[in-house]
N, C-alpha and C. Protein backbone atom coordinates (compact mmCIF):
# COMPACT_ATOMS: atom_id res chain seq x y z
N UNK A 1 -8.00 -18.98 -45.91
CA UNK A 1 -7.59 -19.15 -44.52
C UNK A 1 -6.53 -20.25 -44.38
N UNK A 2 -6.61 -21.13 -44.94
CA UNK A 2 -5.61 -22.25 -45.28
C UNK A 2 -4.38 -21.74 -45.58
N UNK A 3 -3.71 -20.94 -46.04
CA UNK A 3 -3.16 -20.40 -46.67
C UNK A 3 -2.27 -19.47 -45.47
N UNK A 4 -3.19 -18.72 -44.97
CA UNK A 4 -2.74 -17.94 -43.33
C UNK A 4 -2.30 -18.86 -42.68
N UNK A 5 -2.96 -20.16 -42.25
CA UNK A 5 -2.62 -20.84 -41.24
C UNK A 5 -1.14 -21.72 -41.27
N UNK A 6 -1.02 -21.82 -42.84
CA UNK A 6 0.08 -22.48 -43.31
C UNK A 6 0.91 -21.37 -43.27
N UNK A 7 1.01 -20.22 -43.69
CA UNK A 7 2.01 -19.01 -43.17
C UNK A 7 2.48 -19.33 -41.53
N UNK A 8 1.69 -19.39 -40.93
CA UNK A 8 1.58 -19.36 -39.54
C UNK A 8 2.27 -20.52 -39.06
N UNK A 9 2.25 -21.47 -39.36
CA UNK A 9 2.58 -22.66 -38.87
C UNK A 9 4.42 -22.34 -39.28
N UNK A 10 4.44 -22.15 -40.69
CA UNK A 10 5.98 -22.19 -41.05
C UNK A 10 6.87 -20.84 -40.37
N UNK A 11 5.75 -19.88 -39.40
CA UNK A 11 6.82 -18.65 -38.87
C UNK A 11 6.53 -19.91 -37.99
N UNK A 12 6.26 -20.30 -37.18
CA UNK A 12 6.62 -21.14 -35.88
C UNK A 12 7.33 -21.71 -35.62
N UNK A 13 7.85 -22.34 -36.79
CA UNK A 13 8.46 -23.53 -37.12
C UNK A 13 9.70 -22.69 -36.90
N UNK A 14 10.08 -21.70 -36.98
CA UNK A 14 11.47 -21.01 -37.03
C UNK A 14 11.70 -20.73 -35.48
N UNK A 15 10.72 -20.71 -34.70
CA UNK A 15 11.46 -20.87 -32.92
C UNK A 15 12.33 -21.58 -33.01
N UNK A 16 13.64 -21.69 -32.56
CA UNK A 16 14.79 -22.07 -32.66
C UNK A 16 14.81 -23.17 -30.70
N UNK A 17 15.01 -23.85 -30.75
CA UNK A 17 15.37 -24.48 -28.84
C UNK A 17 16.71 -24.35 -28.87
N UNK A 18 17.24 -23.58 -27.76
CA UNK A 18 17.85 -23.67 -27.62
C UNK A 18 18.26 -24.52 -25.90
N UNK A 19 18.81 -26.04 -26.12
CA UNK A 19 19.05 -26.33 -25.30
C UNK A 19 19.97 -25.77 -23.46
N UNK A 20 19.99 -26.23 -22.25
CA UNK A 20 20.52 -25.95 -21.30
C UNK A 20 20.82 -24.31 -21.15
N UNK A 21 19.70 -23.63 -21.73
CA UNK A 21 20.26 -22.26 -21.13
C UNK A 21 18.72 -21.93 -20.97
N UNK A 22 18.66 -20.87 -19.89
CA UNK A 22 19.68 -20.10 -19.17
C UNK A 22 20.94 -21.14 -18.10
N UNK A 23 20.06 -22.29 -17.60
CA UNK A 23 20.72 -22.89 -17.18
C UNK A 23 20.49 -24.64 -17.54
N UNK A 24 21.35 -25.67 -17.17
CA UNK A 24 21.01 -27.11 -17.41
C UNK A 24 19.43 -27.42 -17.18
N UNK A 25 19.15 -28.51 -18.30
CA UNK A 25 17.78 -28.82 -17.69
C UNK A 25 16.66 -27.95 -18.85
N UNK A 26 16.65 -26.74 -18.69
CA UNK A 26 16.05 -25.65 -19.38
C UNK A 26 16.28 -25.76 -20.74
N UNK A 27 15.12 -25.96 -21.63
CA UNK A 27 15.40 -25.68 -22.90
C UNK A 27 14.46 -24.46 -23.57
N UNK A 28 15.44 -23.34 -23.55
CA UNK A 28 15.16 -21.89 -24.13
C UNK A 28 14.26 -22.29 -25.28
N UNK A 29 12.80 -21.14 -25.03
CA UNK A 29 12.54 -21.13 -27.04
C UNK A 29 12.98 -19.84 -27.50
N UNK A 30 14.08 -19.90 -28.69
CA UNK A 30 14.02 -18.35 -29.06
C UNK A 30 13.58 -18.36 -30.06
N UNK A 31 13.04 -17.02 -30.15
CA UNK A 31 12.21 -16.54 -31.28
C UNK A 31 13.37 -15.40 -32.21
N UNK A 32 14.43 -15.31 -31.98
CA UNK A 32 14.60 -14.18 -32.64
C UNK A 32 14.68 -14.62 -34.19
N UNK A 33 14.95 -15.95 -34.27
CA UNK A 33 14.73 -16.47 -35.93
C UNK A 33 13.43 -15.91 -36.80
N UNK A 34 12.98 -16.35 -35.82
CA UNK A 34 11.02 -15.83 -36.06
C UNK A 34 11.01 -13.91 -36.53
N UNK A 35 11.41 -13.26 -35.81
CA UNK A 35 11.62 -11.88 -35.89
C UNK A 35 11.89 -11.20 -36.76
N UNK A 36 13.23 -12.28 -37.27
CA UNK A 36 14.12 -11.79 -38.40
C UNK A 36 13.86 -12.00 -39.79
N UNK A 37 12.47 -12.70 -39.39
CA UNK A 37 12.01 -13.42 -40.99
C UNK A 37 10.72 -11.93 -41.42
N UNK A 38 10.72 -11.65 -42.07
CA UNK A 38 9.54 -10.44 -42.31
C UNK A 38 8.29 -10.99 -42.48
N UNK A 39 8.61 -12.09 -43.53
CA UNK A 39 7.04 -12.92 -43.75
C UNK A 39 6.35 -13.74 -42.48
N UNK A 40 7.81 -14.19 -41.23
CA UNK A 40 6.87 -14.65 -40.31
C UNK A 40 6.36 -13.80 -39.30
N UNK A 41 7.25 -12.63 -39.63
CA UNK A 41 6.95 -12.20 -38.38
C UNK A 41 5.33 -10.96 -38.45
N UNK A 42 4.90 -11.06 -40.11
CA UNK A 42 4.07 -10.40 -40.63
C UNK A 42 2.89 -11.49 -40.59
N UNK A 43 3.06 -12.83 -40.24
CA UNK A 43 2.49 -13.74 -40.31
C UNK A 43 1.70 -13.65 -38.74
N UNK A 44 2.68 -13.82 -38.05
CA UNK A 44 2.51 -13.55 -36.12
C UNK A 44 1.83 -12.45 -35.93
N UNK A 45 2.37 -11.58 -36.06
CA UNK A 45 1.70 -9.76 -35.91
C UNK A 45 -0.17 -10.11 -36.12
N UNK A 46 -0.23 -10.31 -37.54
CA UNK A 46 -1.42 -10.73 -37.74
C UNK A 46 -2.36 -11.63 -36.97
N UNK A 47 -1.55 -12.93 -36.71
CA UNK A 47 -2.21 -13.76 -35.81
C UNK A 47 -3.02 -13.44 -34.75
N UNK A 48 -1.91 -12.66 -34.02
CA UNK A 48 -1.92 -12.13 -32.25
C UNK A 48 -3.32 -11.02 -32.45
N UNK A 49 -3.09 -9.93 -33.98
CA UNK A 49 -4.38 -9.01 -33.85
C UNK A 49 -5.60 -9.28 -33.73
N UNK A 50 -5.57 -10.82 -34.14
CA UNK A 50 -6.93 -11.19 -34.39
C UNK A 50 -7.89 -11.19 -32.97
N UNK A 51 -7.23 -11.32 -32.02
CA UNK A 51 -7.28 -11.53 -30.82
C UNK A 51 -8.05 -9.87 -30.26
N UNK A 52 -7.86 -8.91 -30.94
CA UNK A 52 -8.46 -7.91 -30.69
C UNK A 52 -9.46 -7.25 -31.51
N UNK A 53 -9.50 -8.43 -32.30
CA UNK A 53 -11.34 -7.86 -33.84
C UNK A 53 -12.34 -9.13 -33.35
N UNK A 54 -12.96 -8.45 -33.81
CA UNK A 54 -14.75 -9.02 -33.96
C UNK A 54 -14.88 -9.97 -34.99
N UNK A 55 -15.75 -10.70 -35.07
CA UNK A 55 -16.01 -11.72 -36.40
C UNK A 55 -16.15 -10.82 -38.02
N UNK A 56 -16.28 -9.94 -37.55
CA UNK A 56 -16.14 -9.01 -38.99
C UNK A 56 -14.89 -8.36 -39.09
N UNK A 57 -13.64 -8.42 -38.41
CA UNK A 57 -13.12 -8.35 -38.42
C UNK A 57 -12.20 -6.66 -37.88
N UNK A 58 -13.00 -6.07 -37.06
CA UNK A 58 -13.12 -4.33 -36.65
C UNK A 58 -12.00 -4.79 -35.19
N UNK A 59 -11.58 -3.81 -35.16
CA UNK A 59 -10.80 -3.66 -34.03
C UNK A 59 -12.03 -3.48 -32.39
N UNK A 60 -12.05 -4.28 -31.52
CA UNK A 60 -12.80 -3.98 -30.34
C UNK A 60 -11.73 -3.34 -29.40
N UNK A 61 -10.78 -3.01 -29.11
CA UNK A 61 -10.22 -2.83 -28.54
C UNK A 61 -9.62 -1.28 -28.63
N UNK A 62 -9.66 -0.56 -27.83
CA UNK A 62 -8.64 0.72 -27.59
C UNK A 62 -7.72 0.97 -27.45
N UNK A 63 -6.67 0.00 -27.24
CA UNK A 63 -5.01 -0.02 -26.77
C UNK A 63 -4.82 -1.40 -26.80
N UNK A 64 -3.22 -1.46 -26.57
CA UNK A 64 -2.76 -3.00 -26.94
C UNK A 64 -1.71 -2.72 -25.69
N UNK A 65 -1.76 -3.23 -24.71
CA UNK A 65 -0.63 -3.71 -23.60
C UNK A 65 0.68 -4.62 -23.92
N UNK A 66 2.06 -3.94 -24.04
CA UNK A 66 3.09 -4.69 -24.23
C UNK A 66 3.97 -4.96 -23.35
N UNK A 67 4.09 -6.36 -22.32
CA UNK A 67 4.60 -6.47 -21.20
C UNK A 67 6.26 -6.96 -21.58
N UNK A 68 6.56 -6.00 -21.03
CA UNK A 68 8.67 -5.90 -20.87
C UNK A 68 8.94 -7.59 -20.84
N UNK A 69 9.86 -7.62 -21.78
CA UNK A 69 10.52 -6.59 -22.80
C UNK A 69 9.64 -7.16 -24.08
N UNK A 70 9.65 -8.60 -24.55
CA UNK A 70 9.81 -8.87 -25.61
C UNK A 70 8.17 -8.84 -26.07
N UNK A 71 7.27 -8.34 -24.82
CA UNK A 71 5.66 -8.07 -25.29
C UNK A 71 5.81 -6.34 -25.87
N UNK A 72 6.73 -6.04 -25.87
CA UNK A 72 6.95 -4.34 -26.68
C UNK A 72 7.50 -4.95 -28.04
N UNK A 73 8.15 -6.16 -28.33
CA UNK A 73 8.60 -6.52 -29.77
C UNK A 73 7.25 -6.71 -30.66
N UNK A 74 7.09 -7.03 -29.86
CA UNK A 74 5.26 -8.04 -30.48
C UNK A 74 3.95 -7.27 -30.53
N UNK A 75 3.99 -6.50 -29.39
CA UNK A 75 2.63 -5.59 -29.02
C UNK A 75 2.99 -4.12 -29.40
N UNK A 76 3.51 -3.85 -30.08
CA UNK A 76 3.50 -2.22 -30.74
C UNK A 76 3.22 -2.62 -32.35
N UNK A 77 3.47 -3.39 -32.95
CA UNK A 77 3.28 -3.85 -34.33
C UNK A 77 1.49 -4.25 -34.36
N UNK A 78 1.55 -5.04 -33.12
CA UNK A 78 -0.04 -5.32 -33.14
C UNK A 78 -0.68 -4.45 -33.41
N UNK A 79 -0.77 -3.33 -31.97
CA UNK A 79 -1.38 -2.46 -32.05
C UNK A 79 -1.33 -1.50 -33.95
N UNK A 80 -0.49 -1.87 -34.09
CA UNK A 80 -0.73 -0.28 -35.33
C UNK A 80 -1.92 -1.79 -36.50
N UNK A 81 -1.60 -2.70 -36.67
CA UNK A 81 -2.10 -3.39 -37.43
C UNK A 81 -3.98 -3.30 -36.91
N UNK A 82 -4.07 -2.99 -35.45
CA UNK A 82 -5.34 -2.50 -35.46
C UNK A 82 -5.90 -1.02 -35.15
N UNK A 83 -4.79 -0.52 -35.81
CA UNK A 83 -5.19 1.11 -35.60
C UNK A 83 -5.49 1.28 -34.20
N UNK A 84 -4.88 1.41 -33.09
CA UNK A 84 -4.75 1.50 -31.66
C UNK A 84 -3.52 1.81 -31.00
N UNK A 85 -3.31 2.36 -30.20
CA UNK A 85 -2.59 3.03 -29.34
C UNK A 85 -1.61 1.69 -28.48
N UNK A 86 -0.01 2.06 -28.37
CA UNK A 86 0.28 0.58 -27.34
C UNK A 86 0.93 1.47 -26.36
N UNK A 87 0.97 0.83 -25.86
CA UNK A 87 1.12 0.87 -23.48
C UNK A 87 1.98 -0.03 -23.80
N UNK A 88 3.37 0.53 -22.76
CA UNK A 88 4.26 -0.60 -22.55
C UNK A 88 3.93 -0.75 -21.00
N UNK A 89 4.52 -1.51 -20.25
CA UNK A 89 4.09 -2.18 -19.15
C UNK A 89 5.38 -2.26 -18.30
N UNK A 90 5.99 -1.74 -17.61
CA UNK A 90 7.38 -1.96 -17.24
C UNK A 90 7.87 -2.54 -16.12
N UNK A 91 8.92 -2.79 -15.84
CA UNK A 91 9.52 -3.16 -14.62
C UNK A 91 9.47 -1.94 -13.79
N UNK A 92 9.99 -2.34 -12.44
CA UNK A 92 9.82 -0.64 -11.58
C UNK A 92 10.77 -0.05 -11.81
N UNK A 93 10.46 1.06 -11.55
CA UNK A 93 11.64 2.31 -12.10
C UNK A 93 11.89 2.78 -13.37
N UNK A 94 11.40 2.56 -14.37
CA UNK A 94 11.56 2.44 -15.67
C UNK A 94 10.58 3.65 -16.71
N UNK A 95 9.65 3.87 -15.93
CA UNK A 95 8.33 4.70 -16.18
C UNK A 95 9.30 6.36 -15.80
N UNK A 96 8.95 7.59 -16.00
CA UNK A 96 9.14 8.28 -15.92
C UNK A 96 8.54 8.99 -14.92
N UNK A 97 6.84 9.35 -15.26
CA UNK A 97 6.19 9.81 -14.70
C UNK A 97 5.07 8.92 -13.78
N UNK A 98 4.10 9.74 -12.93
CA UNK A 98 3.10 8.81 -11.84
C UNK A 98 2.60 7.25 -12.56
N UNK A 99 3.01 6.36 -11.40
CA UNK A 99 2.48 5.34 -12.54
C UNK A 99 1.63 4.57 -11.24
N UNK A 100 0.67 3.42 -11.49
CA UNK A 100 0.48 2.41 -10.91
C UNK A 100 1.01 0.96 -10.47
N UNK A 101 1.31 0.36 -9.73
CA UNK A 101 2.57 -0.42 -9.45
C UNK A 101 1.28 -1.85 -8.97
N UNK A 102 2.08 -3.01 -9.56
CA UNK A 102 1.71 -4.28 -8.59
C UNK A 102 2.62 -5.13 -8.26
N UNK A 103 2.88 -5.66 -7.27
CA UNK A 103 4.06 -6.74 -7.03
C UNK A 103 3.75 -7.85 -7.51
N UNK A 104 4.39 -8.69 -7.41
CA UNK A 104 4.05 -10.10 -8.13
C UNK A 104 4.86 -10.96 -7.68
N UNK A 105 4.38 -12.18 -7.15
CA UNK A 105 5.46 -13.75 -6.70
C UNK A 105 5.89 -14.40 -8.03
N UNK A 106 7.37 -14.48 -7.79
CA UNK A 106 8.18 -15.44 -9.06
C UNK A 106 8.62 -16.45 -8.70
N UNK A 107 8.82 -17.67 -8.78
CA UNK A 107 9.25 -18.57 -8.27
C UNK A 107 10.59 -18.35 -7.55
N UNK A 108 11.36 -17.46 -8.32
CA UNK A 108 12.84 -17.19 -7.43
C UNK A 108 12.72 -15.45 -6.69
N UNK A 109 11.67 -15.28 -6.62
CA UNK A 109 11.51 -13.78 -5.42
C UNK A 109 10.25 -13.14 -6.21
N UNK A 110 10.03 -11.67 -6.23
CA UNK A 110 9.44 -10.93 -6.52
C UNK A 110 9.96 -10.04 -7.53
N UNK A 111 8.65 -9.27 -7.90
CA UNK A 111 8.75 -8.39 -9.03
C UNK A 111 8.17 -7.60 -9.16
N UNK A 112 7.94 -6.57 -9.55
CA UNK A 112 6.83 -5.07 -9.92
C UNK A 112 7.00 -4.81 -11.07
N UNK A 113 5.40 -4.58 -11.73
CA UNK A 113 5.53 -4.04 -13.06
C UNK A 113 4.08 -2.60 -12.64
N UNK A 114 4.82 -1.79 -13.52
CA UNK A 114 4.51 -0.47 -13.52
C UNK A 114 3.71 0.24 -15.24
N UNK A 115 3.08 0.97 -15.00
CA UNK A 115 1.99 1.31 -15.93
C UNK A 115 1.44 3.05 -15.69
N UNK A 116 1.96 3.64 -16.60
CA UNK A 116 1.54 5.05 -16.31
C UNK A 116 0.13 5.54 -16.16
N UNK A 117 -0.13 6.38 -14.92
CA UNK A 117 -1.61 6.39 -14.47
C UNK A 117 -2.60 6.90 -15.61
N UNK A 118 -1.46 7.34 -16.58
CA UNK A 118 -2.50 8.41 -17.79
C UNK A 118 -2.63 7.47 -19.16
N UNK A 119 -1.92 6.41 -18.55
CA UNK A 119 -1.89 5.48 -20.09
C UNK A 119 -3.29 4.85 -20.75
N UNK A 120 -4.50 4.76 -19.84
CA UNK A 120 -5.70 4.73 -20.12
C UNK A 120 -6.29 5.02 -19.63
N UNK A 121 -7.64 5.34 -20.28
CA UNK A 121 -8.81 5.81 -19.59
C UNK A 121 -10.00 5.16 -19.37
N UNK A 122 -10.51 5.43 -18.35
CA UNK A 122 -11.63 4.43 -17.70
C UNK A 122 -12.56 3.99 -18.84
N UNK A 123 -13.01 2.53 -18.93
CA UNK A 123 -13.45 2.36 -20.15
C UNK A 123 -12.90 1.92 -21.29
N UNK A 124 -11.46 1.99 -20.88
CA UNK A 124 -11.03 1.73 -22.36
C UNK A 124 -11.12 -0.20 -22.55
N UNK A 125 -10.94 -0.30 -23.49
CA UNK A 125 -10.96 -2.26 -23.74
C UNK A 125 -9.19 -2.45 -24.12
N UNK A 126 -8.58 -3.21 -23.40
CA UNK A 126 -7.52 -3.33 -23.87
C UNK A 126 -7.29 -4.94 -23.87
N UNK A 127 -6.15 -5.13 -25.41
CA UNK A 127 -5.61 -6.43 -25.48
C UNK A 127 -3.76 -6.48 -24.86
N UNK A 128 -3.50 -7.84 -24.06
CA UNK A 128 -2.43 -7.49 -23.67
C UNK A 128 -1.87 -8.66 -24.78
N UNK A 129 -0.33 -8.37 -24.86
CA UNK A 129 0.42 -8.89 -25.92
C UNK A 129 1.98 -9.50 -24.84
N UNK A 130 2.05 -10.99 -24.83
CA UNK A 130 3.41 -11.00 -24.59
C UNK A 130 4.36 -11.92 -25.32
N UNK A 131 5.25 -12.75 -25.32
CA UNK A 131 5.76 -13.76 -26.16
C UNK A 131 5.72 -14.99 -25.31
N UNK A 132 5.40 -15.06 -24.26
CA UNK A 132 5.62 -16.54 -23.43
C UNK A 132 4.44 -16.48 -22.26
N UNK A 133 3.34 -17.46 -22.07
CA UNK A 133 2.38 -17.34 -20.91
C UNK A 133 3.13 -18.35 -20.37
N UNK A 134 3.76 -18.81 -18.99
CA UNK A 134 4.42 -20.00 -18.36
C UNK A 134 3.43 -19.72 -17.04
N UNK A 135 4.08 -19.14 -15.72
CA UNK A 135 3.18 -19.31 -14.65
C UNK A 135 1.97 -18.26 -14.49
N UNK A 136 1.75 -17.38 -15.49
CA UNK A 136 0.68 -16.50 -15.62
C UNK A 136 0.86 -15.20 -14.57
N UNK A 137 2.32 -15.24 -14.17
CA UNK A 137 2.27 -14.10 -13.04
C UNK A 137 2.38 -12.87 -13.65
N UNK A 138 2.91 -12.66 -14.53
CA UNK A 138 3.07 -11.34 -15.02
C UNK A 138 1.93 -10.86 -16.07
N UNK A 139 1.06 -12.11 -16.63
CA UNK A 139 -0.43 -11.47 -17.43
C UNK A 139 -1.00 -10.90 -16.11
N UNK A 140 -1.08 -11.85 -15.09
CA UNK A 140 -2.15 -11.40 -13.98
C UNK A 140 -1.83 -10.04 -13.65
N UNK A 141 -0.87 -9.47 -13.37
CA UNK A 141 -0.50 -8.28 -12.56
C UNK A 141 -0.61 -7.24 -13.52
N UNK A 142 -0.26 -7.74 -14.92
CA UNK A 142 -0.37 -6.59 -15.41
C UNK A 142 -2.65 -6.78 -15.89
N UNK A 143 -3.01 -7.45 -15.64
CA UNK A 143 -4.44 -6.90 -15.57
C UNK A 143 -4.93 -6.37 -14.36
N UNK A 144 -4.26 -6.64 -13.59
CA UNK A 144 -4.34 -5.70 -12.12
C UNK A 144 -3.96 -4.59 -12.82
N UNK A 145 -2.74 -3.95 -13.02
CA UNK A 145 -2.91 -2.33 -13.32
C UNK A 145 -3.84 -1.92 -14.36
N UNK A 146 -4.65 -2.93 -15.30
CA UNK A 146 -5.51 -2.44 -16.39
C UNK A 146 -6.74 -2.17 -15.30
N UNK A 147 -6.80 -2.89 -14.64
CA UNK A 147 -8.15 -2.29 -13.43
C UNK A 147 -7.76 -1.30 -12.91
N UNK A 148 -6.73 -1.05 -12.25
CA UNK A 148 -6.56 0.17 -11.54
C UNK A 148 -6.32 1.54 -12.43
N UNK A 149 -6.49 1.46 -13.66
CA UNK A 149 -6.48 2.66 -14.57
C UNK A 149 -8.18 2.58 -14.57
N UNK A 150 -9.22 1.51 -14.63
CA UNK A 150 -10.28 1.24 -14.63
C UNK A 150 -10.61 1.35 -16.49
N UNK A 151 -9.81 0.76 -16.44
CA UNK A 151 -10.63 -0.20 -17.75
C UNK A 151 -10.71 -1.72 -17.93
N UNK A 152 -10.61 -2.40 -18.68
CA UNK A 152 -11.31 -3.78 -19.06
C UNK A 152 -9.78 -4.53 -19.40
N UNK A 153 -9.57 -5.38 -19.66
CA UNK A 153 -9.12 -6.23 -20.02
C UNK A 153 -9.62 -7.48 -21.49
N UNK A 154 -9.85 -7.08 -22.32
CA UNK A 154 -10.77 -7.76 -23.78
C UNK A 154 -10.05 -9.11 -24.00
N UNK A 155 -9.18 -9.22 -23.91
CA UNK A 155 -8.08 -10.43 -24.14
C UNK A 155 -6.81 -10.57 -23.84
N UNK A 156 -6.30 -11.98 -23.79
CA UNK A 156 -4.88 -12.06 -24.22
C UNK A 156 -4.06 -12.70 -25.03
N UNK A 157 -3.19 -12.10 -25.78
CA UNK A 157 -2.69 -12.60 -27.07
C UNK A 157 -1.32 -13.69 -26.71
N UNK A 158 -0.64 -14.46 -26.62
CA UNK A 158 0.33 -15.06 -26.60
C UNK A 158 0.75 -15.87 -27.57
N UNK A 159 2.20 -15.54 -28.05
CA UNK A 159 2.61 -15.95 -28.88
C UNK A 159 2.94 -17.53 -28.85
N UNK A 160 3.33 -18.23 -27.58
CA UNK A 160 3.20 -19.56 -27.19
C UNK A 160 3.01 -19.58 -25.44
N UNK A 161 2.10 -20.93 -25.28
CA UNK A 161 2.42 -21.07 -23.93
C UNK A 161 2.82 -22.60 -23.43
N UNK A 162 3.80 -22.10 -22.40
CA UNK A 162 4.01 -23.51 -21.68
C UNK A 162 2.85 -24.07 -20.98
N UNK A 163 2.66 -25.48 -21.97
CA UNK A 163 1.50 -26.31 -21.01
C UNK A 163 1.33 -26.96 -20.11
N UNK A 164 2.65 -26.93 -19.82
CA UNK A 164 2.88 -27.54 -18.73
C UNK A 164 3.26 -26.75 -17.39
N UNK A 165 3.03 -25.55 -17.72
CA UNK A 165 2.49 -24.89 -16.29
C UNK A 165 1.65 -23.85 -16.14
N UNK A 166 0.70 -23.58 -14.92
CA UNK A 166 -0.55 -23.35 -14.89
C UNK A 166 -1.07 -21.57 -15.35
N UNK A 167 -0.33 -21.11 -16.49
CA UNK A 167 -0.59 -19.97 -16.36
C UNK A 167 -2.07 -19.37 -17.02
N UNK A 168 -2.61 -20.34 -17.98
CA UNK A 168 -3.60 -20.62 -18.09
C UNK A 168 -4.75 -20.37 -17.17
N UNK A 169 -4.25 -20.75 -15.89
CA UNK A 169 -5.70 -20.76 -14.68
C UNK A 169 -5.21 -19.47 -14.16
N UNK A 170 -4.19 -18.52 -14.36
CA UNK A 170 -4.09 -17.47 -13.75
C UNK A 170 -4.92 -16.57 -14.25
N UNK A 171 -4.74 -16.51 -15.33
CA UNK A 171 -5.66 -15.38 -15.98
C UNK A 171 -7.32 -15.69 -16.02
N UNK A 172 -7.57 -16.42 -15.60
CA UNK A 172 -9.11 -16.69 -15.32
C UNK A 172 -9.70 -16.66 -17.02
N UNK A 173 -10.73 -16.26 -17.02
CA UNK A 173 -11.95 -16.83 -17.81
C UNK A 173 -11.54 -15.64 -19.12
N UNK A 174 -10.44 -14.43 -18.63
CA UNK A 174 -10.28 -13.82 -19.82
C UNK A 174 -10.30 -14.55 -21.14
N UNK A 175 -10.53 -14.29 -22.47
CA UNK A 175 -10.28 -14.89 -23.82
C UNK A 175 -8.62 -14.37 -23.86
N UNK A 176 -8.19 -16.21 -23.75
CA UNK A 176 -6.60 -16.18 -24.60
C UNK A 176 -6.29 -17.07 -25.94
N UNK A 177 -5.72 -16.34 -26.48
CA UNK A 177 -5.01 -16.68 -27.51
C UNK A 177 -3.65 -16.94 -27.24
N UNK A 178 -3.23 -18.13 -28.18
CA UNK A 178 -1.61 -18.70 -28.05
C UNK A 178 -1.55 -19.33 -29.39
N UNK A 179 -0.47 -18.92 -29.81
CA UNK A 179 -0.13 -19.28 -31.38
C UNK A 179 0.14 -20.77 -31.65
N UNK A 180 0.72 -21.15 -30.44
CA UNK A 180 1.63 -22.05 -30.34
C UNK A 180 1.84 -22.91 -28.65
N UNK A 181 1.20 -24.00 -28.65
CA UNK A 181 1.51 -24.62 -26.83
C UNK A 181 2.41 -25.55 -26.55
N UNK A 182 3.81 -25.37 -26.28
CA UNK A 182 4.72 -26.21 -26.16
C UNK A 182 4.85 -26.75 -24.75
């Protein structure tokens, strides 16, 4: 395990800051360093699955939720690493067919993310997957549409979260995982 964790630590270490963008003030984390590395990003993948096995290590989960965009980089790899099905999670308009919709408050306006009505079935256990927890608005909403398909919510995986804002208390008492808390 020593050994994993030290894998783990050195894909992290490859988040890149990128200072004053998007705008002054703001210091970006990008990950695409992380991405581009195979061993870290085989390192991460792993991490985040764990988040959806049992102490013996079995998949509990039925599907893996990947919230737009960069929780579809992260959460379709998951999912196959636990033999499970992934759901992407979208912005509005983006879905094709009948979907379920929730709005959501952003600090600079609103937002809707959308989830096809057939993408699960009642009962199912799902883990959601994204790359950044900051104000928790977009885990929350998208476990609102995991209820309104009427299944569960088992966890959430995050690849890092900002601790310094409250997204943590959004998601309530769910089990989260975060690789990394900057």
């Amino acid at each position: 395990m020593t050994e994993d964790r030290s894998g783990l630590e050195s894909a992290l270490g490859l988040i890149a800051d990128v200072p004053d963008f998007p705008e002054p003030g703001i210091v970006f984390k990008d990950i695409t360093p992380l991405l581009a590395d195979h061993t870290a990003l085989t390192a991460v993948i792993g991490a985040l699955a764990e988040a959806g096995r049992d102490d013996d290590g079995r998949p509990v989960v039925d599907k893996v939720l990947g919230m737009e965009s960069r929780g579809f980089i992260l959460g379709a790899p998951v999912a196959l690493a636990l033999g499970v099905g992934f759901v992407p999670v979208r912005k509005a308009g983006k879905l094709p067919r009948a979907t379920y919709a929730v709005s959501y408050s952003l600090e600079y306006g609103r937002a809707t993310l959308e989830v096809h009505q057939d993408a699960l079935q009642p009962g199912d256990r799902v883990l959601l997957v994204d790359d950044v927890l900051a104000t928790g608005g977009t885990a929350k909403a998208t476990m609102e549409l995991v209820e309104q398909c009427g299944a569960t919510v088992h966890a959430v995986a995050m690849l890092m979260e900002l601790g310094f804002l409250p997204g943590r208390a959004a998601i309530g008492d769910v089990d989260l995982t975060t690789l990394l808390t900057v």
